[in-house]
PDB file of N, CA and C in Angstrom:
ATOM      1  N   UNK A   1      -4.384 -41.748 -69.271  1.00  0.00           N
ATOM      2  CA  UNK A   1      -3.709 -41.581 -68.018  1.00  0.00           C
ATOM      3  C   UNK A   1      -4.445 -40.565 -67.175  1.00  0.00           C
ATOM      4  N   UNK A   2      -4.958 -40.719 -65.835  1.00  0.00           N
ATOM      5  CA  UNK A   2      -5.175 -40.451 -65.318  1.00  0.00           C
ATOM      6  C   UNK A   2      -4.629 -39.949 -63.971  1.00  0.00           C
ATOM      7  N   UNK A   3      -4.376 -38.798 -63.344  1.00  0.00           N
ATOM      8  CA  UNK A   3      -3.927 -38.154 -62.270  1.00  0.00           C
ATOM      9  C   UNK A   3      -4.355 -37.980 -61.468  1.00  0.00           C
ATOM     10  N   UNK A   4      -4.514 -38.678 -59.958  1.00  0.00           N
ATOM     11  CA  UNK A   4      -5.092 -38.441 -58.751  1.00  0.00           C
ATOM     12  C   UNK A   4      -5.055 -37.065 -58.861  1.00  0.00           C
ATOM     13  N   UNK A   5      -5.670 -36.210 -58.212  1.00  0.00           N
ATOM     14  CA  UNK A   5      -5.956 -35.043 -57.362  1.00  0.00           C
ATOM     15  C   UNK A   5      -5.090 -35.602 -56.150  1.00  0.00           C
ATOM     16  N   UNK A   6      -4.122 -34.345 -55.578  1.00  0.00           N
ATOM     17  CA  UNK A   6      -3.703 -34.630 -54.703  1.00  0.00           C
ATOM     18  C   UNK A   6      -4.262 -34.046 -53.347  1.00  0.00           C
ATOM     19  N   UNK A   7      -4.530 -34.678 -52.388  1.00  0.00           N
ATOM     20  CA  UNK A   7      -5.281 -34.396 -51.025  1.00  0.00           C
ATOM     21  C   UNK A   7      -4.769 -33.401 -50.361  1.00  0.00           C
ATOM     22  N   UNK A   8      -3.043 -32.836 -50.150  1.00  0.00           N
ATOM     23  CA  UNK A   8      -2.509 -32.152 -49.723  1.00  0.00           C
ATOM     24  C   UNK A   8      -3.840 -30.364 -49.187  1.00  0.00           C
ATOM     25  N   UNK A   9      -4.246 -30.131 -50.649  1.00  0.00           N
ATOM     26  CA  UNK A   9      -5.081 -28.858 -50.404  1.00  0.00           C
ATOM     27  C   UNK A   9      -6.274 -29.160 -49.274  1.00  0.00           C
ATOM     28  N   UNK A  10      -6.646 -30.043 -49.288  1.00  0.00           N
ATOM     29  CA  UNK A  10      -7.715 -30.142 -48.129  1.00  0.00           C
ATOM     30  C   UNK A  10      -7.542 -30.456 -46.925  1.00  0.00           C
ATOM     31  N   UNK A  11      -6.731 -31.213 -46.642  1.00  0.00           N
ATOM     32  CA  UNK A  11      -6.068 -31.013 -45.630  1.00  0.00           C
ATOM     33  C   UNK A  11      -5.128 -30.067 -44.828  1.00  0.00           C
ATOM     34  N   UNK A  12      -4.340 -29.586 -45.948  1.00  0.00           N
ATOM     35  CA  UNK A  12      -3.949 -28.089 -45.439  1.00  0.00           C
ATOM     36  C   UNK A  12      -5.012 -27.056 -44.958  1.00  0.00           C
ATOM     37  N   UNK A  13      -6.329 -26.967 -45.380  1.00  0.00           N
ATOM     38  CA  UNK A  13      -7.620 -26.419 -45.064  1.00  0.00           C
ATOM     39  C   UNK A  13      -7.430 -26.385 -43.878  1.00  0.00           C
ATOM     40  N   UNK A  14      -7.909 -27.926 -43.513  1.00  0.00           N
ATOM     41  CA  UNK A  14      -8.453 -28.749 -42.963  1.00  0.00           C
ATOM     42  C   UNK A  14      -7.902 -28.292 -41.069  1.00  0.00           C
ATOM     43  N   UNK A  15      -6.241 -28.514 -41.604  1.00  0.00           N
ATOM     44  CA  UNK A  15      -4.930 -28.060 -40.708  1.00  0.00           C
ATOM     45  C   UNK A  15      -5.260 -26.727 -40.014  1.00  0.00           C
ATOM     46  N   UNK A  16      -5.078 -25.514 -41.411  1.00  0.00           N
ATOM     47  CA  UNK A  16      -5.680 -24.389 -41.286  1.00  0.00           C
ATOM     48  C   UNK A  16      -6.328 -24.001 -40.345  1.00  0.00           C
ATOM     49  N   UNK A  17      -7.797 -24.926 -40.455  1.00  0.00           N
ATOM     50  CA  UNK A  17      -9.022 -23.869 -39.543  1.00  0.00           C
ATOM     51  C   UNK A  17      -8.683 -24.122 -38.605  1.00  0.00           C
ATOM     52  N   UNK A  18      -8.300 -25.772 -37.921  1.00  0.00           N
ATOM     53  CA  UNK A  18      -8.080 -26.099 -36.584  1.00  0.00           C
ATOM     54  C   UNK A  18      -7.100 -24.958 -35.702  1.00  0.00           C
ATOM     55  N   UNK A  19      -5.787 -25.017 -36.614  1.00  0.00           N
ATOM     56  CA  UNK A  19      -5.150 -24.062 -36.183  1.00  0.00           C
ATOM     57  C   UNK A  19      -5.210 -22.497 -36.085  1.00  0.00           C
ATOM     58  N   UNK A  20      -5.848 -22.361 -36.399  1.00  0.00           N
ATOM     59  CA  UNK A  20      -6.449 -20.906 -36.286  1.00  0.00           C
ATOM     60  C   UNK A  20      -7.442 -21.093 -35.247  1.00  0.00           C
ATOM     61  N   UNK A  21      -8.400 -21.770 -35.586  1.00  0.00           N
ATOM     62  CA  UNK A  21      -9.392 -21.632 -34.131  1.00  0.00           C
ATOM     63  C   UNK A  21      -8.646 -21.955 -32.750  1.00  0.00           C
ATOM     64  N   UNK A  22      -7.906 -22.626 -32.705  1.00  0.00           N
ATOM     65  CA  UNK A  22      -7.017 -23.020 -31.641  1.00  0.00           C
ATOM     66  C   UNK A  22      -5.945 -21.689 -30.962  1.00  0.00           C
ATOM     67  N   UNK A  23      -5.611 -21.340 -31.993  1.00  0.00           N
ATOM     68  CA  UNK A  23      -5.158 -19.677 -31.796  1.00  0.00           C
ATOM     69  C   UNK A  23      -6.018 -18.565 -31.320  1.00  0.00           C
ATOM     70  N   UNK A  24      -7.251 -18.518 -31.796  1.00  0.00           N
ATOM     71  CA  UNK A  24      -8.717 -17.691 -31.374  1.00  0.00           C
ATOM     72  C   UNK A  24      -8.904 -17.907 -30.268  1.00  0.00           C
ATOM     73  N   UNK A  25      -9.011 -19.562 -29.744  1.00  0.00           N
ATOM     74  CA  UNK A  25      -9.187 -20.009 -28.348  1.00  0.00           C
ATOM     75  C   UNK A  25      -8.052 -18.949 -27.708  1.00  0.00           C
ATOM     76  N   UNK A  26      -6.984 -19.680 -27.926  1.00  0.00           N
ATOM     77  CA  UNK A  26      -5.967 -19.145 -27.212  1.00  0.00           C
ATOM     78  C   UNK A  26      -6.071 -17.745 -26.780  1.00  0.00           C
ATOM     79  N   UNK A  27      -6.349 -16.419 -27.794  1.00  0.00           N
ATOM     80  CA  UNK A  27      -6.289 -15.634 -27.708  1.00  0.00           C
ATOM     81  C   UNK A  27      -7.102 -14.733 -26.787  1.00  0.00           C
ATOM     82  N   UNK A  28      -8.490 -15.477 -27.082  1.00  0.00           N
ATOM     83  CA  UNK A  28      -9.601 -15.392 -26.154  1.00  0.00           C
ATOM     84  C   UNK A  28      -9.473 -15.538 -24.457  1.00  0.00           C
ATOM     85  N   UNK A  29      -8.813 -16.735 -24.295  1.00  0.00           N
ATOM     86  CA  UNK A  29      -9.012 -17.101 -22.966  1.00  0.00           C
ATOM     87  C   UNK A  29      -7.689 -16.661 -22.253  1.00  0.00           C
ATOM     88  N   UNK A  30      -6.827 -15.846 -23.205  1.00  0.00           N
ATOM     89  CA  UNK A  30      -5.645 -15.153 -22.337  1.00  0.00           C
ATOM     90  C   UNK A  30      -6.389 -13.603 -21.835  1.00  0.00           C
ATOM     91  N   UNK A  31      -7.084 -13.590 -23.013  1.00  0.00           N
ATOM     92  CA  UNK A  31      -8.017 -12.256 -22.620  1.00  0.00           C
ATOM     93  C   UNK A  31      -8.546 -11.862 -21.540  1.00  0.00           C
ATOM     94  N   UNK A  32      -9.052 -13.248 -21.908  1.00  0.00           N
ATOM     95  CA  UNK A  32     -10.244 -13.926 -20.272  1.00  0.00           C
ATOM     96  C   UNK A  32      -9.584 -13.794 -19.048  1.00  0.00           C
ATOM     97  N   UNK A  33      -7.859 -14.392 -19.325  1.00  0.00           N
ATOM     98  CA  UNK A  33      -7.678 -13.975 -17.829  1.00  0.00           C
ATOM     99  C   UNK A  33      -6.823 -13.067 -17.355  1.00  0.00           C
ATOM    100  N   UNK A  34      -6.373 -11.891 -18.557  1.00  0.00           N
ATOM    101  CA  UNK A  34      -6.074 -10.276 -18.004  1.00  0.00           C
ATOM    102  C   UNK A  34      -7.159  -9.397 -17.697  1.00  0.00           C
ATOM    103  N   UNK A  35      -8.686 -10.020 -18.178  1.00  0.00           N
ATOM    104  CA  UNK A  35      -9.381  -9.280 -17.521  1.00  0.00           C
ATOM    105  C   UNK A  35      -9.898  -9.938 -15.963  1.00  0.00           C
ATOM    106  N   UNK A  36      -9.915 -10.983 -15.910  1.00  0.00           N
ATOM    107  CA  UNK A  36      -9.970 -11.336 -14.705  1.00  0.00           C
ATOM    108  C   UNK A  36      -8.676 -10.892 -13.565  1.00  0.00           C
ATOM    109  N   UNK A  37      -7.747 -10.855 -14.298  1.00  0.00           N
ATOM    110  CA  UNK A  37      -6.400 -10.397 -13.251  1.00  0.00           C
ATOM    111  C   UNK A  37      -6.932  -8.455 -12.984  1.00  0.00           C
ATOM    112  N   UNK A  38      -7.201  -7.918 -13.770  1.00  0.00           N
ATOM    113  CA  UNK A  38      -7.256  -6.539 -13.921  1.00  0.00           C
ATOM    114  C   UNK A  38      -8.118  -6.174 -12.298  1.00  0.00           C
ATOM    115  N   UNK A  39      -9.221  -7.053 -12.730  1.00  0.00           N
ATOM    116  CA  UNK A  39     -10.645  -7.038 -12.155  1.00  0.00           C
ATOM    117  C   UNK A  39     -10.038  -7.853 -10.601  1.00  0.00           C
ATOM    118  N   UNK A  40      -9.365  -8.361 -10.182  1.00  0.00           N
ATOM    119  CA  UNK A  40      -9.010  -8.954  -8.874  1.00  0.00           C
ATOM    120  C   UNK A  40      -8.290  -7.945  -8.364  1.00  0.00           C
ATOM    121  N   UNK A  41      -7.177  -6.872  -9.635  1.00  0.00           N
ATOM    122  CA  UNK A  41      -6.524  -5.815  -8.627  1.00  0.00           C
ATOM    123  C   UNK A  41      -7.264  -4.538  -8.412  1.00  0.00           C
ATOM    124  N   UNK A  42      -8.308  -4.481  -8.708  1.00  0.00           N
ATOM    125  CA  UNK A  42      -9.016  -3.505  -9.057  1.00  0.00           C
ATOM    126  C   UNK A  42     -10.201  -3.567  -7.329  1.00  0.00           C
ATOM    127  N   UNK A  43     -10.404  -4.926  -7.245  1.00  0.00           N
ATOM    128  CA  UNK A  43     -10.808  -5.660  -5.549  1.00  0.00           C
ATOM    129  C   UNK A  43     -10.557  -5.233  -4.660  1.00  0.00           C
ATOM    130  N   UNK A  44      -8.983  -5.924  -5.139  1.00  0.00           N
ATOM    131  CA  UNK A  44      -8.012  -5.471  -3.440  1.00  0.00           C
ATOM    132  C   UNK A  44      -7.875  -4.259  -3.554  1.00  0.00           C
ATOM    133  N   UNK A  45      -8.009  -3.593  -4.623  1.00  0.00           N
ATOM    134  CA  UNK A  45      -7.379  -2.253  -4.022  1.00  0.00           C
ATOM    135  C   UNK A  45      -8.486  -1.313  -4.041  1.00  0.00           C
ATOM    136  N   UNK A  46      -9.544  -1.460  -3.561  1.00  0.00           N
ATOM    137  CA  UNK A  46     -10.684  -0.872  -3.286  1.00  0.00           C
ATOM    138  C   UNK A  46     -10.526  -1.673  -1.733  1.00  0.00           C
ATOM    139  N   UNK A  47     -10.339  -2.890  -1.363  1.00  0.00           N
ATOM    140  CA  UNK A  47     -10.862  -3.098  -0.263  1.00  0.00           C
ATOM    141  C   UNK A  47      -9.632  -2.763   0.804  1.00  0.00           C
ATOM    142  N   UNK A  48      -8.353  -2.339   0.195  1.00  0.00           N
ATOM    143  CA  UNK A  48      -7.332  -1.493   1.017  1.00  0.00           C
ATOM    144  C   UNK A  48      -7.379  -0.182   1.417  1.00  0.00           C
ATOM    145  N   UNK A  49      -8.095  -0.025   0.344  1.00  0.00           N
ATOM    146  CA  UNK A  49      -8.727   1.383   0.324  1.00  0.00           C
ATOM    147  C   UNK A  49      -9.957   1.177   1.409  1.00  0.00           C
ATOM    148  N   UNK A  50     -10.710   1.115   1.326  1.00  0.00           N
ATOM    149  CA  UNK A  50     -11.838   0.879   2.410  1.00  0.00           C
ATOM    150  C   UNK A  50     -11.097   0.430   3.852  1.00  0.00           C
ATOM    151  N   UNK A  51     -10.392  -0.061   3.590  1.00  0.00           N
ATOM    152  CA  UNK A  51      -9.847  -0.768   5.295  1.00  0.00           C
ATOM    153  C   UNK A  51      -8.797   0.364   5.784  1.00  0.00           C
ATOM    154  N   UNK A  52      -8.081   1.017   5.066  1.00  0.00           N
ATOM    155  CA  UNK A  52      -8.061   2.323   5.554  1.00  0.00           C
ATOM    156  C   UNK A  52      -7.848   3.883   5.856  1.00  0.00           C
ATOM    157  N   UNK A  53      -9.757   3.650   5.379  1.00  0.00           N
ATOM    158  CA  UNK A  53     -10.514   4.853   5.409  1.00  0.00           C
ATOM    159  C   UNK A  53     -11.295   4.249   6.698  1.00  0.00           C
ATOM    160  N   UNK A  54     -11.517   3.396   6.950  1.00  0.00           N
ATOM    161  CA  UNK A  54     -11.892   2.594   8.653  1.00  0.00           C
ATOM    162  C   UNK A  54     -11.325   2.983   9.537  1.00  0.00           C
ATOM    163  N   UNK A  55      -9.757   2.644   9.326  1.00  0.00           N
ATOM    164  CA  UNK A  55      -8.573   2.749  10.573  1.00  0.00           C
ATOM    165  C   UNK A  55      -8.250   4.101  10.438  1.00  0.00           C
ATOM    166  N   UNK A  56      -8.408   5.435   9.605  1.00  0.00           N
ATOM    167  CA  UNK A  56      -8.141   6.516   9.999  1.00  0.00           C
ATOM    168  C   UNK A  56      -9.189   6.909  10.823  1.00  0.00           C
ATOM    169  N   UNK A  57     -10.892   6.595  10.231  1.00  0.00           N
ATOM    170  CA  UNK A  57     -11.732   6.856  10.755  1.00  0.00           C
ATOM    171  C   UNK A  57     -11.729   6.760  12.200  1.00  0.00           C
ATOM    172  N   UNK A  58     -11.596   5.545  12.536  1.00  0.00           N
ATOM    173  CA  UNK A  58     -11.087   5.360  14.516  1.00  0.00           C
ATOM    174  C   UNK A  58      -9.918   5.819  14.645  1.00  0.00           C
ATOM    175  N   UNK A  59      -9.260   6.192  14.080  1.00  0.00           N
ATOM    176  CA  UNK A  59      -8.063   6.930  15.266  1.00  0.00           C
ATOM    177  C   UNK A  59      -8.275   8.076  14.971  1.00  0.00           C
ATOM    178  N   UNK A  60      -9.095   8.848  14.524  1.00  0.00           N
ATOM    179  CA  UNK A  60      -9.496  10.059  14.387  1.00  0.00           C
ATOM    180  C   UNK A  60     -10.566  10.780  15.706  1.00  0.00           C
ATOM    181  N   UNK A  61     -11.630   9.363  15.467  1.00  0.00           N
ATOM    182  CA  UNK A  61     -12.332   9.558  16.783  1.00  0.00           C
ATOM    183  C   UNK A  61     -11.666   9.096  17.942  1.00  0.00           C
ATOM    184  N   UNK A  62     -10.763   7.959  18.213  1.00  0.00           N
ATOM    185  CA  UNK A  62     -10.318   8.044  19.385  1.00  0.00           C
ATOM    186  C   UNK A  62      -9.491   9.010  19.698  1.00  0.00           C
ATOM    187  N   UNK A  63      -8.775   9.835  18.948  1.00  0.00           N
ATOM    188  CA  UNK A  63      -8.266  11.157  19.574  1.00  0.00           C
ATOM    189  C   UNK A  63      -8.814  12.051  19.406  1.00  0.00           C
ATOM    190  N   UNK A  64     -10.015  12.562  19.412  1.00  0.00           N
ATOM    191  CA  UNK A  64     -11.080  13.542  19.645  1.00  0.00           C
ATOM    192  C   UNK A  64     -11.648  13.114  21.021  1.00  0.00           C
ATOM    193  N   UNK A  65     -11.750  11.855  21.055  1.00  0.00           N
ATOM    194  CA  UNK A  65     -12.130  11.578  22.656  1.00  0.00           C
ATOM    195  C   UNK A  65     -10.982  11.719  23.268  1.00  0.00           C
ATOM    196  N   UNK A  66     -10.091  11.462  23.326  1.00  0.00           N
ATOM    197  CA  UNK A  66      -8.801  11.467  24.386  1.00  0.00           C
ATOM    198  C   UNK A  66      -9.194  12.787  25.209  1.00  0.00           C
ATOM    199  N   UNK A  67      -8.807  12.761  26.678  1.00  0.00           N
ATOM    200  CA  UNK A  67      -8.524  14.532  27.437  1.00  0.00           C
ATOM    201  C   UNK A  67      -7.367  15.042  26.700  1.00  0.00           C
ATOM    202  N   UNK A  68      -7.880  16.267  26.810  1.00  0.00           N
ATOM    203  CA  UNK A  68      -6.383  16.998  25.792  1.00  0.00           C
ATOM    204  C   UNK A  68      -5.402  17.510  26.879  1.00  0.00           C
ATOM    205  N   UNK A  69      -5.626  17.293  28.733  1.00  0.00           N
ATOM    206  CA  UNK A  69      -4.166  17.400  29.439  1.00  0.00           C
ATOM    207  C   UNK A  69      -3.565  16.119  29.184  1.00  0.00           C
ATOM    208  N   UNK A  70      -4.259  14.826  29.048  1.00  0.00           N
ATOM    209  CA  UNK A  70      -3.207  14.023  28.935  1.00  0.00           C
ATOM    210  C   UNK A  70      -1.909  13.650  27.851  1.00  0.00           C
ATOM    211  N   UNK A  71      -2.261  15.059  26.919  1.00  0.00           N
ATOM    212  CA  UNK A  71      -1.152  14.842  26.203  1.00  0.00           C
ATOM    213  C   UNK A  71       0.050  16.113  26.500  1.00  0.00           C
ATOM    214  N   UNK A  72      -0.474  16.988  27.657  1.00  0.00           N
ATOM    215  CA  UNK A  72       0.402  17.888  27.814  1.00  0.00           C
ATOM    216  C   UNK A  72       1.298  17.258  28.705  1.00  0.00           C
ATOM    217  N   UNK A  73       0.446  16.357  29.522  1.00  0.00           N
ATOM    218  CA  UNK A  73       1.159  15.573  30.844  1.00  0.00           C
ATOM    219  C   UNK A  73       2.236  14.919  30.555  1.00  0.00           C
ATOM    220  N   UNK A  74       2.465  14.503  29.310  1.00  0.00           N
ATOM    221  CA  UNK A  74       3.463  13.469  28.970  1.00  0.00           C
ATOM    222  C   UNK A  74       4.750  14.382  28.257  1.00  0.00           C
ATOM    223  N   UNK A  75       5.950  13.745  28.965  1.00  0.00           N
ATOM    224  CA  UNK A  75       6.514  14.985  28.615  1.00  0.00           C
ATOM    225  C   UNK A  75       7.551  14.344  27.195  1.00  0.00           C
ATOM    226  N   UNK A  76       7.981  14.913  26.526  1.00  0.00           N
ATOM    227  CA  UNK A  76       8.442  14.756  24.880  1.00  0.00           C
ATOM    228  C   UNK A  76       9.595  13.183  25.084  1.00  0.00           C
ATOM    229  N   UNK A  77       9.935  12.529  24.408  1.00  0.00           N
ATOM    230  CA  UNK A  77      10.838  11.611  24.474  1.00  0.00           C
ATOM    231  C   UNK A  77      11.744  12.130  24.434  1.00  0.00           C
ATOM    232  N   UNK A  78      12.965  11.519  25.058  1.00  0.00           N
ATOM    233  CA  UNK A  78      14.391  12.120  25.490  1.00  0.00           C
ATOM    234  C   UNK A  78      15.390  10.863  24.724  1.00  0.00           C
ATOM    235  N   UNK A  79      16.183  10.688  24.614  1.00  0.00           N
ATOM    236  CA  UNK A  79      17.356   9.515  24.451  1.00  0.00           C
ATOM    237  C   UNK A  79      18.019   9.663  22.960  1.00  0.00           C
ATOM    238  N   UNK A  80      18.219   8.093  22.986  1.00  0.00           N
ATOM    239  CA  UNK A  80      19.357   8.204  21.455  1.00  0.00           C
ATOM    240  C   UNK A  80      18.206   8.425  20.441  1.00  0.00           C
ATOM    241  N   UNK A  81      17.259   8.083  20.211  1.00  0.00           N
ATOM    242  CA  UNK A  81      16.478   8.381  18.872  1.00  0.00           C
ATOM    243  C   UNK A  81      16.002   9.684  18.514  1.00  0.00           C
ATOM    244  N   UNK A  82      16.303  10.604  19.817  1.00  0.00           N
ATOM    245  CA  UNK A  82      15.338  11.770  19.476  1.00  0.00           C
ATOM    246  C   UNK A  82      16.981  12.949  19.163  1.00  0.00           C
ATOM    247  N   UNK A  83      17.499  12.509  18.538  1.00  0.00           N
ATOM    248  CA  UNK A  83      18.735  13.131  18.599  1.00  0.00           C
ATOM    249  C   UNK A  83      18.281  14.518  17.315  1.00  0.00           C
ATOM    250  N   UNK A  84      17.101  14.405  16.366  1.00  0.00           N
ATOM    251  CA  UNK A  84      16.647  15.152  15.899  1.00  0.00           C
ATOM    252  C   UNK A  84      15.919  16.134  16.315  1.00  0.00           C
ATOM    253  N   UNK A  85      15.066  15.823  17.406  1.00  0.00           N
ATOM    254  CA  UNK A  85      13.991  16.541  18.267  1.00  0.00           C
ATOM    255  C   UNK A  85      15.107  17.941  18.707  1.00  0.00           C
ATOM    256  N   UNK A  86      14.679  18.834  19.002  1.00  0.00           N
ATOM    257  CA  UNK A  86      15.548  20.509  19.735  1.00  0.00           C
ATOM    258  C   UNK A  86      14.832  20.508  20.547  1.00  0.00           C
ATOM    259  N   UNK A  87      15.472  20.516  22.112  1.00  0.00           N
ATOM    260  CA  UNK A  87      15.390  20.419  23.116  1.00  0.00           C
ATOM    261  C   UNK A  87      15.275  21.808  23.004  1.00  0.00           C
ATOM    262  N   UNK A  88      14.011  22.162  24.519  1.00  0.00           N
ATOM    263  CA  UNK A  88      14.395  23.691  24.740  1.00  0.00           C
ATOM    264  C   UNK A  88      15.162  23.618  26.059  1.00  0.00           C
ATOM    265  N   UNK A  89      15.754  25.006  26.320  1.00  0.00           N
ATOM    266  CA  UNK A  89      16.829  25.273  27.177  1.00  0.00           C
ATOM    267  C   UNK A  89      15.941  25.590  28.378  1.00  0.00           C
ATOM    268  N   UNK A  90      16.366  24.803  29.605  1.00  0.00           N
ATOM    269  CA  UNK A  90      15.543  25.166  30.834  1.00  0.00           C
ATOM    270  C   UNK A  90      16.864  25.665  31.793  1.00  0.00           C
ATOM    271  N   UNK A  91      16.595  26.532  32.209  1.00  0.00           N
ATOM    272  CA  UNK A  91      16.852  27.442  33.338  1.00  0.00           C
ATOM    273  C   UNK A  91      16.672  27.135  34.859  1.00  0.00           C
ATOM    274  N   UNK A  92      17.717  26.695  35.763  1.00  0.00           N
ATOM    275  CA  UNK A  92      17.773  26.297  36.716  1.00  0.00           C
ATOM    276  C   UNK A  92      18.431  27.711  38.024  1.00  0.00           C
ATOM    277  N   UNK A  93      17.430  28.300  38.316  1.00  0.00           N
ATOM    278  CA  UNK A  93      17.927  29.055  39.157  1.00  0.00           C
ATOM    279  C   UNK A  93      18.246  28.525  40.831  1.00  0.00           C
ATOM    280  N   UNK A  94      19.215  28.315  41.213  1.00  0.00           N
ATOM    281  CA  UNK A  94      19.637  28.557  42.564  1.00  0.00           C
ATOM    282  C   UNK A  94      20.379  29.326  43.416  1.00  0.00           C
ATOM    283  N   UNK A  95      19.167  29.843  44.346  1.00  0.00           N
ATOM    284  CA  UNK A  95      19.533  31.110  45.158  1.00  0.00           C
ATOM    285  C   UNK A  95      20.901  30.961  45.796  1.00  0.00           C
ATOM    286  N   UNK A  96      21.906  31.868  45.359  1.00  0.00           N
ATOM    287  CA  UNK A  96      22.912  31.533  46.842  1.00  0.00           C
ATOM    288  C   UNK A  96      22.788  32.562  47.960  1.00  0.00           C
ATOM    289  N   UNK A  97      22.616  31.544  49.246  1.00  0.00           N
ATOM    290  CA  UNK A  97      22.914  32.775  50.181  1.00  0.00           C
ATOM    291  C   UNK A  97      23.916  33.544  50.894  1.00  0.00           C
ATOM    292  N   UNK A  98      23.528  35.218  50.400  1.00  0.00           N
ATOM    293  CA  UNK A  98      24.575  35.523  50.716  1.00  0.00           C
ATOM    294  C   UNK A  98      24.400  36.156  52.159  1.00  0.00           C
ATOM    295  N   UNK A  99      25.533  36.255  52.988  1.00  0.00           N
ATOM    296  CA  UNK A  99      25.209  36.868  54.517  1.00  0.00           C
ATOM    297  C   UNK A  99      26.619  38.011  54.796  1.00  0.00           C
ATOM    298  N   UNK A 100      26.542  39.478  54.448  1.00  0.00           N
ATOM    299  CA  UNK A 100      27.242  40.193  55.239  1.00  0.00           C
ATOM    300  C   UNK A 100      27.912  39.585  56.364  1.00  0.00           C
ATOM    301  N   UNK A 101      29.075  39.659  56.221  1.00  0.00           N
ATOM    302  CA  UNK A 101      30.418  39.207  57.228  1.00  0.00           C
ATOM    303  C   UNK A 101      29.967  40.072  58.538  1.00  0.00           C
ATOM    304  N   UNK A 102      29.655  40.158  59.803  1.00  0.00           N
ATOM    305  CA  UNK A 102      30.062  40.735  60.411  1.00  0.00           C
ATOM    306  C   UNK A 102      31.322  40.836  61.416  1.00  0.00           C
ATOM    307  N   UNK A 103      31.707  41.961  61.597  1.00  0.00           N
ATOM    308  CA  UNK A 103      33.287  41.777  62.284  1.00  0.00           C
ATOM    309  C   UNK A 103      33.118  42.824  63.499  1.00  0.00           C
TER     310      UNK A 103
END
């Protein structure tokens, strides 16, 4: 009497490597794309950064050029939003005239 060998072990191998390399893949190419995600925020936020260090750059120089009366000329905002702003107190003198009664 004779007993097949049963195939089960080689194929379980067989099962094995696939599935494992298939897992390796997997593991790999998730890799692949947290470093690609890392590396895209790492982009933008250099090129936000650069865009502005630009836009301070010009409004830095355009108010170095500005005349500096035209900002005295303008006088402070007044209304409902500036309800924080402290007004200073201006002083309105009017002369009255006075004239000795004569009788």
């Amino acid at each position: 009497m004779t007993t097949a060998t049963p195939l089960t072990n080689n194929t379980q191998v067989s099962v094995n490597v696939t599935i494992k390399s298939q897992e390796q893949n997997l593991y790999q190419s998730s890799g692949a794309i947290i470093a690609a995600i890392v590396v895209g925020v790492i982009i933008i936020f250099t090129a936000v950064l650069l865009i502005l260090k630009t836009y301070n750059r010009r409004t830095r120089v355009r108010r170095e050029l500005e005349p500096k009366a035209s900002k005295l000329a303008v006088p402070p905002p007044l209304g409902h939003g500036s309800a924080g702003t402290a007004r200073q107190p201006s002083v309105t003198f009017v002369p009255v005239d006075i004239h000795p009664q004569s009788r």
